[in-house]
Protein backbone atom coordinates (compact mmCIF):
# COMPACT_ATOMS: atom_id res chain seq x y z
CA UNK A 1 4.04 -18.61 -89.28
CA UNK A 2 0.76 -19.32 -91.41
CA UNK A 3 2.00 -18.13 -94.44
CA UNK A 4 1.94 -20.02 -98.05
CA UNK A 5 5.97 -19.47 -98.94
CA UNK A 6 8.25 -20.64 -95.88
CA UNK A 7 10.44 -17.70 -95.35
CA UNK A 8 14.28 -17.89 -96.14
CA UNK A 9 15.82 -16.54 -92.56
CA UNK A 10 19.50 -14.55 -93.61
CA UNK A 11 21.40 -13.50 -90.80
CA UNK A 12 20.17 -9.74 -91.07
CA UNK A 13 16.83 -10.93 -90.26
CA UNK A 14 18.24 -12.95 -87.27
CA UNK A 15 20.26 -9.65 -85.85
CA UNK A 16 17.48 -7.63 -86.26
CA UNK A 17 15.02 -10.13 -83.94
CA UNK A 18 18.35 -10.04 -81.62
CA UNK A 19 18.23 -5.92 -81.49
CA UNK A 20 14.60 -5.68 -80.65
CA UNK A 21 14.78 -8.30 -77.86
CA UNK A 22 17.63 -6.99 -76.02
CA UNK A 23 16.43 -3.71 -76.36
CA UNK A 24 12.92 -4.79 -74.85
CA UNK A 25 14.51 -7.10 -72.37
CA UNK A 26 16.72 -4.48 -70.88
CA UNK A 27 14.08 -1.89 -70.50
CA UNK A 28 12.13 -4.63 -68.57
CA UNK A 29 15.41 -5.63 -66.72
CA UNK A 30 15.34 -2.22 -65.28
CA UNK A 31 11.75 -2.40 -64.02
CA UNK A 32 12.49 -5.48 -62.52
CA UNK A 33 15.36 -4.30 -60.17
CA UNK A 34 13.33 -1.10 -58.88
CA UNK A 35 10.59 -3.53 -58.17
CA UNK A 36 10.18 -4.14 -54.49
CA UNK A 37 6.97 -6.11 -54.73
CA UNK A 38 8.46 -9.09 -56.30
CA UNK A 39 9.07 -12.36 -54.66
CA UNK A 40 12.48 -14.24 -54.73
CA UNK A 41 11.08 -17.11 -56.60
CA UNK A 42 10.00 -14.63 -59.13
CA UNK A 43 12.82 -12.50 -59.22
CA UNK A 44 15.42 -15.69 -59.68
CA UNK A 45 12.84 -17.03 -62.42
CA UNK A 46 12.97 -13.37 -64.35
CA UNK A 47 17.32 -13.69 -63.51
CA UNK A 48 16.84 -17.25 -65.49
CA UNK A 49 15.04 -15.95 -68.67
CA UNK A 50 17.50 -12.41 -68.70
CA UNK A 51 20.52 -14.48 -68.80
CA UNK A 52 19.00 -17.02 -71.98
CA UNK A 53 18.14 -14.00 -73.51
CA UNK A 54 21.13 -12.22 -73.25
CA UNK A 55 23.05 -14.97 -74.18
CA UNK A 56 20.80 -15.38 -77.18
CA UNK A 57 21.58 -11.73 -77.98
CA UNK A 58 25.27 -12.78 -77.91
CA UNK A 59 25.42 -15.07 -80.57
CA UNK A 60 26.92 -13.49 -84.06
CA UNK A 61 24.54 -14.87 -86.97
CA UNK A 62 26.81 -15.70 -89.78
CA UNK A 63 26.03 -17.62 -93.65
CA UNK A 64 28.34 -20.20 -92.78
CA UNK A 65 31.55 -22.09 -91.47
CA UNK A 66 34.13 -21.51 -90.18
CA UNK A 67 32.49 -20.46 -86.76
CA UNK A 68 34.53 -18.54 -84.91
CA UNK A 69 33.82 -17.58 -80.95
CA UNK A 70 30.11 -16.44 -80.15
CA UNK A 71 29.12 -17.20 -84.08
CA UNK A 72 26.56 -19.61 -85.26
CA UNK A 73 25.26 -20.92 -88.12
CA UNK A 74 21.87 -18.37 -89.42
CA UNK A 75 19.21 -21.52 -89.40
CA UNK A 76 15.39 -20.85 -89.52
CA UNK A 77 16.00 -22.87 -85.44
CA UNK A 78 17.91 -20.03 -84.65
CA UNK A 79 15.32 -17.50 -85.64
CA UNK A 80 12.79 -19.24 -83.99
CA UNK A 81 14.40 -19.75 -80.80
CA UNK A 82 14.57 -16.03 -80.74
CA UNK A 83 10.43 -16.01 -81.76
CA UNK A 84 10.52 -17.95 -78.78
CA UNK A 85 12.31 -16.20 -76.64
CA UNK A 86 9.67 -12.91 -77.47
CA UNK A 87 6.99 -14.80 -76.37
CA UNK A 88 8.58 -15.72 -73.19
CA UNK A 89 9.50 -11.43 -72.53
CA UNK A 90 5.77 -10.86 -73.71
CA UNK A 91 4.35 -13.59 -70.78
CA UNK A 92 6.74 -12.20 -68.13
CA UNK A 93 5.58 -8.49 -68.87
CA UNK A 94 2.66 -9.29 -68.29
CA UNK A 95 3.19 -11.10 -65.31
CA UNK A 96 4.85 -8.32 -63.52
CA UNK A 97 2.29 -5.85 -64.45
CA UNK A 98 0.12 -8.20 -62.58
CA UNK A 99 2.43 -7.88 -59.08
CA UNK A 100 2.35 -4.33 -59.85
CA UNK A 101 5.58 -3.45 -61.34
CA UNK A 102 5.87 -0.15 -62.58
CA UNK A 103 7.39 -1.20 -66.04
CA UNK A 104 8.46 1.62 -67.67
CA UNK A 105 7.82 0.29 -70.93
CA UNK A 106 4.96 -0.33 -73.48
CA UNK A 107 4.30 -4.04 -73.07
CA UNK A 108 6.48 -6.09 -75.73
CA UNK A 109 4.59 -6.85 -79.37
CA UNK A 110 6.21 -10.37 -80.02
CA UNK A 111 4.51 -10.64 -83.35
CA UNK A 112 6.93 -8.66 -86.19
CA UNK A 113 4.51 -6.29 -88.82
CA UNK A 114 4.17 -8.97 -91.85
CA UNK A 115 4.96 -7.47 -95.16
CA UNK A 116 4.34 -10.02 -98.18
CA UNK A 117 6.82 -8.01 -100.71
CA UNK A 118 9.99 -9.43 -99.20
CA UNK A 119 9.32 -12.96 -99.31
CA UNK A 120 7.98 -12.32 -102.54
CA UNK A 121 11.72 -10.59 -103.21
CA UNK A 122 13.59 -13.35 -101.31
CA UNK A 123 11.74 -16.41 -103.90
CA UNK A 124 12.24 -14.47 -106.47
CA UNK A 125 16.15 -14.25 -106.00
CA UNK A 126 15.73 -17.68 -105.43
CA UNK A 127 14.46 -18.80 -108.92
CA UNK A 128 16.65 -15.96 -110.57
CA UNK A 129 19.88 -18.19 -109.00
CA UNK A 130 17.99 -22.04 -109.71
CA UNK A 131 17.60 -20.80 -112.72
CA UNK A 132 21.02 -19.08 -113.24
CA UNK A 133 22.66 -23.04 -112.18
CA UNK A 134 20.34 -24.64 -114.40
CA UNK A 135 21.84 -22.61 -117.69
CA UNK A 136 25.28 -23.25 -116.20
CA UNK A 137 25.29 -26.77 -116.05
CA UNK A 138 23.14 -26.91 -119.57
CA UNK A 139 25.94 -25.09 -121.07
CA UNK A 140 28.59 -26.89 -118.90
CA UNK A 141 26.84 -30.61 -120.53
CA UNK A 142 26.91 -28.85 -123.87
CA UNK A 143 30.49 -28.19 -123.66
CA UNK A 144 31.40 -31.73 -122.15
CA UNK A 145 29.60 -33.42 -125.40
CA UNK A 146 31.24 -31.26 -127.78
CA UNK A 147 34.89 -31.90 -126.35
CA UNK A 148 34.39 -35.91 -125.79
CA UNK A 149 33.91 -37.98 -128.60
CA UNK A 150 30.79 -39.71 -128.73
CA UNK A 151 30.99 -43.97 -128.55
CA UNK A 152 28.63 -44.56 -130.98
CA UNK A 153 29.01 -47.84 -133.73
């Protein structure tokens, strides 16, 4: 990702990749079936990547367990399987606008706009709650040596 704070994935971030790509993939689906040019090979190798995608799509992005049916765990893996999965739509666009298939779509942007203020946002909640622990156990120690009697002789 290139930038200088990794970025926290939350499952909001994960459904929104999921939206974009199955929007994009279905609009590309659809070019695909009205395209008589393509080759079998080619048509059962775009059949392959629609059904991991869709199946990627699926999956309900959740904080964590239980799991229940069609959930998973949000995990930066997850979010870059579907970065992944982007790339792959953004190669096979291109591919069948090479055989000449009308796709009836603008070609597929796999890189998101970057915008620095929410993983500036996202760290900063993320000190405001270390730092929210670290007076909780202070005062949690604080209370422990005031109740216990201290062993000293």
């Amino acid at each position: 990702m290139g930038e200088i704070l990794p970025s926290i994935i939350f499952p909001g971030d994960v459904k929104a990749l999921q939206l974009r790509l199955q929007a994009a993939t279905l609009a590309t689906d659809a070019g695909v079936q009205q395209c008589a040019a393509l080759d079998d090979s080619t048509r059962q190798g775009w059949g392959s990547f629609y059904v991991a995608a869709m199946s990627y799509v699926a999956l309900v992005p959740v904080y964590a367990l239980p799991i229940g049916k069609n959930e998973t765990a949000t995990t930066g893996t997850l979010y870059d399987r579907g970065l992944s999965l982007e790339q792959e739509l953004f190669a096979w666009q291109k591919k069948l606008q090479g055989i000449k298939c009308a796709l009836n779509v603008p070609l597929y942007d796999p890189t998101p706009p970057k915008s620095v203020l929410p993983n500036i946002i996202e760290w900063a909640s993320v000190a405001v709650g270390a730092v929210a622990i670290a007076y909780v156990v202070d005062k949690g120690v604080g209370l422990v040596e005031r109740v216990l009697p201290s062993k000293k002789q």
